[in-house]
Protein backbone atom coordinates (compact mmCIF):
# COMPACT_ATOMS: atom_id res chain seq x y z
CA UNK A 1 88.36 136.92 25.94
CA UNK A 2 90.57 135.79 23.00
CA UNK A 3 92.94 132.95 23.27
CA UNK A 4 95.54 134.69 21.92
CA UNK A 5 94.68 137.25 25.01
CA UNK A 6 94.72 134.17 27.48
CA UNK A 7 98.12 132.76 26.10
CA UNK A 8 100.02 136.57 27.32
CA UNK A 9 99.12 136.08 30.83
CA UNK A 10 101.45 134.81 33.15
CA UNK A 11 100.82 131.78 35.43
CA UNK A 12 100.16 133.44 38.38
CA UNK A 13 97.38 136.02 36.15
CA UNK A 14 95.81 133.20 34.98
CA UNK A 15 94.92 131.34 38.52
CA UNK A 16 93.81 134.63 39.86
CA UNK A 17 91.66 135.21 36.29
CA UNK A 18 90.79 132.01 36.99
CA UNK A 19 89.69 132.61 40.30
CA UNK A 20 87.49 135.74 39.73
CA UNK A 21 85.69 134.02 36.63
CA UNK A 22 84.86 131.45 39.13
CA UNK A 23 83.47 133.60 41.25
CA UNK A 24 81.71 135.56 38.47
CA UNK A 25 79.83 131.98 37.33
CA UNK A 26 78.74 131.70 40.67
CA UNK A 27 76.97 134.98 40.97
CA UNK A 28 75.48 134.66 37.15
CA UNK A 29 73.98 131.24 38.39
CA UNK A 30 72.52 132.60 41.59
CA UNK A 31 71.40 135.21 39.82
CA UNK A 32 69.72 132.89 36.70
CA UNK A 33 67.95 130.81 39.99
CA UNK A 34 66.31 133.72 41.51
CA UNK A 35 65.17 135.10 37.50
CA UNK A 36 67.68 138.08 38.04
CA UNK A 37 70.15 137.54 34.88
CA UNK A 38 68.96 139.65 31.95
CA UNK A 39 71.59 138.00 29.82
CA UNK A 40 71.59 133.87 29.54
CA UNK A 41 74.39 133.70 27.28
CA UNK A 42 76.77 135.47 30.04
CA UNK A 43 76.96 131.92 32.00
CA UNK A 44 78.01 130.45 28.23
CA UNK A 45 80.96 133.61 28.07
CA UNK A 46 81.84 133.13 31.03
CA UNK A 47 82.63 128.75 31.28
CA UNK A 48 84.18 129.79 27.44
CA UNK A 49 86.77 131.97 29.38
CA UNK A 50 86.72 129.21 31.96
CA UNK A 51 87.91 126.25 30.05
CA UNK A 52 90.65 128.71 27.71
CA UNK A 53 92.45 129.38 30.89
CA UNK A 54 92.39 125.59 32.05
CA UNK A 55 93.45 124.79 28.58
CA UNK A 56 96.54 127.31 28.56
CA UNK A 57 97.00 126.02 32.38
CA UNK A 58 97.36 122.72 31.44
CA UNK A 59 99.45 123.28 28.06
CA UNK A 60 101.92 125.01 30.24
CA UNK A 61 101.90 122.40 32.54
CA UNK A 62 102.65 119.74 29.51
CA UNK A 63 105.39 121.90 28.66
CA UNK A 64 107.13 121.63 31.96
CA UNK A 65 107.57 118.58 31.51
């Protein structure tokens, strides 16, 4: 996911993206215990997306203010 991608969502898209990346770390992690993940560099993608939508979370925040 682009920033530029990130930055078009609304606020209320970007908690729930938020959310389901969050859950999709989870699974990739579980997955990388048990030697199930075919693909290491998806946990690196995925905290990536992860810290874009904090860091559009919090501009917006900044801006609020």
């Amino acid at each position: 996911m682009k920033i530029n991608e990130v930055r078009e969502l609304t606020t209320e898209e970007l908690n729930e993206k938020l959310y389901s990346l969050r859950e999709q770390l989870f699974e990739l992690r579980r997955k990388k215990a048990v030697g199930a993940l075919e693909h290491g560099e998806e946990v690196a993608r995925v905290r990536k997306d992860i810290a874009r939508v904090l860091m559009v979370l919090r501009e917006r925040e900044l801006q609020a203010k």
